[in-house]
Protein backbone atom coordinates (compact mmCIF):
# COMPACT_ATOMS: atom_id res chain seq x y z
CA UNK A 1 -18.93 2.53 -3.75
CA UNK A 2 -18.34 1.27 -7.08
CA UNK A 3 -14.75 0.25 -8.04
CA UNK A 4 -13.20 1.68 -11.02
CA UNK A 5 -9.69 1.52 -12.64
CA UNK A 6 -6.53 3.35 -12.87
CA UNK A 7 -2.81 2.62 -13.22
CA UNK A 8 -0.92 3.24 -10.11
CA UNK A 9 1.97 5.64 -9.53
CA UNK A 10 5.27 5.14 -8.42
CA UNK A 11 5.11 5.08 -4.48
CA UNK A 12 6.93 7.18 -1.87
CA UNK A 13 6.02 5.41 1.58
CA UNK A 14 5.41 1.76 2.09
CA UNK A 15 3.79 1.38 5.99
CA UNK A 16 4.10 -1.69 7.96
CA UNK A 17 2.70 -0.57 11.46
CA UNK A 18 3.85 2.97 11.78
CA UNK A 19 7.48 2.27 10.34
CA UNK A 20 8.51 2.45 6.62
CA UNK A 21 9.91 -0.55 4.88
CA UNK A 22 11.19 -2.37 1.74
CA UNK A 23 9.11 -2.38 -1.63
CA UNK A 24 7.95 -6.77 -0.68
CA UNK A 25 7.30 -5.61 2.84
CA UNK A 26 4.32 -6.99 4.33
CA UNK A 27 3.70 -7.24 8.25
CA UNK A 28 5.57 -9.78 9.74
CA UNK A 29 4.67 -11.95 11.51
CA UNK A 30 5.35 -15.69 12.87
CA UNK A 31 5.85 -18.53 10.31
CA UNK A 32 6.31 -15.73 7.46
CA UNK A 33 9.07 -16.16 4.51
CA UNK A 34 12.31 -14.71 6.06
CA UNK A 35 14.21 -12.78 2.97
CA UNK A 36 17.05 -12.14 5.00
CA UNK A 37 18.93 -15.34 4.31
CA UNK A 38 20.34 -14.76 1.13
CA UNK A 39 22.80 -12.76 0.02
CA UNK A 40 22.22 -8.68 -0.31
CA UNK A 41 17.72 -9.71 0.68
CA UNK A 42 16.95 -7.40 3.78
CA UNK A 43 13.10 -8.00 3.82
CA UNK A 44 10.74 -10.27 5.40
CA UNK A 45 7.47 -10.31 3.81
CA UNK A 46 3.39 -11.70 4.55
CA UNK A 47 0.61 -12.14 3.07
CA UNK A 48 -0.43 -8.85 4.19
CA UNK A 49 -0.49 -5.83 1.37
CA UNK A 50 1.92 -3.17 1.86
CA UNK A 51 -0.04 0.58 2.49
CA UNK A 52 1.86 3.19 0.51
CA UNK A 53 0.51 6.83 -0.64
CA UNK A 54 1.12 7.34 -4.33
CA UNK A 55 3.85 10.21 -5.31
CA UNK A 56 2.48 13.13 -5.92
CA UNK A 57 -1.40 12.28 -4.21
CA UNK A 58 -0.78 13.09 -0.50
CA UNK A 59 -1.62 16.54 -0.94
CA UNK A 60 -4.44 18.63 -2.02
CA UNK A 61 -4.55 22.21 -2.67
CA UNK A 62 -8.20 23.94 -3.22
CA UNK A 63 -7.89 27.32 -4.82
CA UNK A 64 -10.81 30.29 -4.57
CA UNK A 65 -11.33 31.57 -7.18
CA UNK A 66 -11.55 28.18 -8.86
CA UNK A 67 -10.05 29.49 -11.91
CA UNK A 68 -7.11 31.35 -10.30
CA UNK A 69 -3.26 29.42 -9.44
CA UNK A 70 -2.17 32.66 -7.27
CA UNK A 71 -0.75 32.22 -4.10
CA UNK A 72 -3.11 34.57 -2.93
CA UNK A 73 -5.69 32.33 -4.02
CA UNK A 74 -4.63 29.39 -2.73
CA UNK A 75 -7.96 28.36 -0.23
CA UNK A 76 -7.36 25.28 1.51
CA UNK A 77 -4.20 22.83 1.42
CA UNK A 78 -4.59 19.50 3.03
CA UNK A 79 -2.00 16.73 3.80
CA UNK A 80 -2.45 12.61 4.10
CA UNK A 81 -0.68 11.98 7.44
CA UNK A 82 -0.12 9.32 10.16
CA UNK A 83 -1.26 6.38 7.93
CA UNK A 84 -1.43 3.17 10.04
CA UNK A 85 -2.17 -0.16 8.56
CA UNK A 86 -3.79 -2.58 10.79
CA UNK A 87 -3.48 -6.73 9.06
CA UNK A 88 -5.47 -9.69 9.69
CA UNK A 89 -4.36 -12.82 7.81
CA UNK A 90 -5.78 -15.44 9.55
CA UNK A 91 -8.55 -16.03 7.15
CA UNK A 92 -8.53 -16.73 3.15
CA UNK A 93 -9.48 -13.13 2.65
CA UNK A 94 -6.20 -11.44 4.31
CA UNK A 95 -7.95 -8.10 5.26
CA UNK A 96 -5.93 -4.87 5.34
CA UNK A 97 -6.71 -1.86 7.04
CA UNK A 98 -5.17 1.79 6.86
CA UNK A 99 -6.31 4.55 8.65
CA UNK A 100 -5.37 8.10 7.91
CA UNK A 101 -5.56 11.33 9.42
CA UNK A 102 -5.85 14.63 7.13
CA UNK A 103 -4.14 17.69 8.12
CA UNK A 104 -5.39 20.99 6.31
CA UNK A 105 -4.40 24.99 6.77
CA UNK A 106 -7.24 27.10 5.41
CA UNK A 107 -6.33 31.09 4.37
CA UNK A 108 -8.97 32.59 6.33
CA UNK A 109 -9.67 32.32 10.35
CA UNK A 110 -13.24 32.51 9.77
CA UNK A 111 -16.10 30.38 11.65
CA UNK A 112 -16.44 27.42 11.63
CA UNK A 113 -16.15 25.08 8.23
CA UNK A 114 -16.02 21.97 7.01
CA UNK A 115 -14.62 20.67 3.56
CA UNK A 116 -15.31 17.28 1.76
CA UNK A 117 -12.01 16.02 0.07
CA UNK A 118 -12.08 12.51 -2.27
CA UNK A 119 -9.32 10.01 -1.61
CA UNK A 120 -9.17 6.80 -3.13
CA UNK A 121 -7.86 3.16 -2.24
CA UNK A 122 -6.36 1.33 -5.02
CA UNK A 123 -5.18 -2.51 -4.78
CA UNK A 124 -2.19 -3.28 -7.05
CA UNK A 125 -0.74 -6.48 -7.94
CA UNK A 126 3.16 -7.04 -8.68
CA UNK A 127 3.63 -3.19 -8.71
CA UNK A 128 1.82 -2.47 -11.86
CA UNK A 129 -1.85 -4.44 -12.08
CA UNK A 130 -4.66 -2.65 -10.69
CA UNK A 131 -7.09 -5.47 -8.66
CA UNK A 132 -9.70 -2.62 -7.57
CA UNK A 133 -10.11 0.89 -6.94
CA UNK A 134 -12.75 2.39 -4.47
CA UNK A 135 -13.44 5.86 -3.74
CA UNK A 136 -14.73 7.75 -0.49
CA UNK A 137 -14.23 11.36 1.04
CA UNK A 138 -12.49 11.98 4.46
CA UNK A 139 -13.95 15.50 6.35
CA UNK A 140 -12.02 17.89 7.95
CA UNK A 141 -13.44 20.89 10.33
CA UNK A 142 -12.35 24.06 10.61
CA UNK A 143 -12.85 24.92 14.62
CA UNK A 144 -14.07 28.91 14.74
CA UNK A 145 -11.41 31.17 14.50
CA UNK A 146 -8.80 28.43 13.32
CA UNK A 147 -6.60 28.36 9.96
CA UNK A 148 -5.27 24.89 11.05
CA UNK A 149 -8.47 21.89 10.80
CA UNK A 150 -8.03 17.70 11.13
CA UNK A 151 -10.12 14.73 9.77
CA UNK A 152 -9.97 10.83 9.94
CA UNK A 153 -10.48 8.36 7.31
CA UNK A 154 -9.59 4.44 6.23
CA UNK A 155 -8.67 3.02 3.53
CA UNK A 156 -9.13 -1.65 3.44
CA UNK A 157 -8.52 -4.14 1.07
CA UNK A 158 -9.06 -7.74 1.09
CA UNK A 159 -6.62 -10.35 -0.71
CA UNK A 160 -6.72 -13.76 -1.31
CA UNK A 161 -4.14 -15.47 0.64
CA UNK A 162 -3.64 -17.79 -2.24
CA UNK A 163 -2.87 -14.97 -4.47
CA UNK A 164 -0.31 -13.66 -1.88
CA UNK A 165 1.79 -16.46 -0.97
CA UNK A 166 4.54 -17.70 -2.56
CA UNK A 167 4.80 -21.26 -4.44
CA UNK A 168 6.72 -24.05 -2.14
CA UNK A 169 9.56 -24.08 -4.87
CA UNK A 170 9.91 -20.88 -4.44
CA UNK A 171 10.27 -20.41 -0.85
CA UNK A 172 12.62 -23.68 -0.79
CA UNK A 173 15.10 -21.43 -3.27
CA UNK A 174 14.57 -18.67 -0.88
CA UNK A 175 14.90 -20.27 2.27
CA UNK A 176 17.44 -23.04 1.65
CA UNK A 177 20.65 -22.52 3.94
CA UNK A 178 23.75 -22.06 2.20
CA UNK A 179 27.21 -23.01 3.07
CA UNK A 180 30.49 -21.44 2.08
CA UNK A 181 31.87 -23.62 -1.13
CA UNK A 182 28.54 -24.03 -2.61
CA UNK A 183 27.95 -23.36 -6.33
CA UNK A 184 25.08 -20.71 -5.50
CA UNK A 185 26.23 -19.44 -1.98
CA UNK A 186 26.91 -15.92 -3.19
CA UNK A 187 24.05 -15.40 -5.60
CA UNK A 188 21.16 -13.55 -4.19
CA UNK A 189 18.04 -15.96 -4.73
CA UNK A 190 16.00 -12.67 -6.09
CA UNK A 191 17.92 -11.93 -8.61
CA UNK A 192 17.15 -15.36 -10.44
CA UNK A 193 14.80 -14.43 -12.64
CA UNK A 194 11.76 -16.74 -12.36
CA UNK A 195 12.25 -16.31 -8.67
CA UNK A 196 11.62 -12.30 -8.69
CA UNK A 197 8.54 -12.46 -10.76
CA UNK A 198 7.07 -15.43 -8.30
CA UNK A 199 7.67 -12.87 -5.73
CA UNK A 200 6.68 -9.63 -7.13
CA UNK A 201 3.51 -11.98 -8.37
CA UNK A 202 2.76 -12.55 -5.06
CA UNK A 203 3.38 -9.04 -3.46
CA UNK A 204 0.54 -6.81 -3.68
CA UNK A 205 -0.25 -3.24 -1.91
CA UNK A 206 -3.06 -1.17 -0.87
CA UNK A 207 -2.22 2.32 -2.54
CA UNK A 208 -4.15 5.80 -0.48
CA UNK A 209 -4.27 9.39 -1.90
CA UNK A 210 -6.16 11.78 -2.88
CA UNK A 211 -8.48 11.17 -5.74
CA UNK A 212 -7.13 14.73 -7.95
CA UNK A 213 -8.43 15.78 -10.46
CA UNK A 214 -5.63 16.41 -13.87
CA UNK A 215 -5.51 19.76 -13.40
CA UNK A 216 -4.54 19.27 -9.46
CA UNK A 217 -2.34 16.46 -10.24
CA UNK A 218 -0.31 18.32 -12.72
CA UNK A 219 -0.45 21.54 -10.01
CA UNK A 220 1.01 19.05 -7.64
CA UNK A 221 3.70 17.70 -9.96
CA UNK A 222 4.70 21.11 -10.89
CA UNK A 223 4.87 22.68 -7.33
């Protein structure tokens, strides 16, 4: 698959393992920058990219005739479910995996089917820069006699670990203990500027949804 490029959309779950988490969220794991010590930071974060599915791309509604918006019309509607990333950082390449089920109702109890849907996984940097997009299709069957049909797909990504961790300046600002009485004991380390944008530098996230075209984004936004 060739990668191409888009700008990401504001994102409505961040995954680490099968729980949600903070926008820096990585997966945790030993040795990894503890947030948590300074004032108002509640996240602990990796070199691992968060797995999030873009607002308004989980869902994908297929409509027959084409042309028609009716509810009557309305074909097949499939949802992005169940995502689970899976993280290996133990290399220079930290390697991200996500794996998806699809879950799809179709109007008709009919025989058997199967439908091809697009999905895309996008890598974005800092929130807003797009490192690589690539594109595949997830299948989901229709058993005989069934409105309700299932598929699997995945979703990886692979990051430089350099990219991904944060400068030893920073993490002393981060990490350094505090005492009541100090100048800086109340101020929350993220909110220094230069600090942030090391951090959100460093942060990146592996973005999965459907790959829809304007027409069923704007359907989706509207619904």
């Amino acid at each position: 698959m060739m990668p191409s490029f888009v700008p990401p959309r504001k994102s409505i779950a961040i995954l680490c393992g099968a729980a949600a988490m903070v926008m820096v969220a990585g997966c945790a794991k030993d040795n990894d920058i503890d947030l948590s010590s300074g004032v108002g930071i509640t996240a602990t974060r990796s070199a691992c990219p968060a797995v999030a599915v873009p607002l308004h791309t989980g869902d994908i509604t297929l409509f027959d005739p084409a042309t028609s918006r009716d509810a009557s019309a309305v074909d097949v509607v499939a949802t992005i479910t169940h995502v689970v990333p899976q993280c290996n950082d133990q290399a220079e390449k930290v390697y991200q995996l996500a794996d998806f089920d699809v879950v799809a109702t179709r109007r008709d109890a009919g025989p058997a089917r199967t439908v091809e849907l697009p999905y895309f996984a996008t890598v974005v940097q800092g929130g807003t820069a797009v490192v690589a997009k690539r594109l595949g299709t997830v299948t989901v069957s229709f058993p005989e006699g069934q409105t309700r049909g299932s598929g699997h797909a995945q979703a990886a990504a692979y990051v430089d670990r350099a990219a991904a961790t944060l400068p030893a300046d920073v993490q002393e600002r981060i990490n350094r203990k505090r005492r009541a009485g100090d100048a800086d004991a109340a101020i929350d380390p993220l909110s220094i500027p230069e600090v942030r944008a090391a951090v959100q530098r460093a942060s990146f996230e592996l973005l999965v949804g459907f790959q829809l075209t304007q027409e069923q984004l704007e359907y989706n936004v509207r619904r």
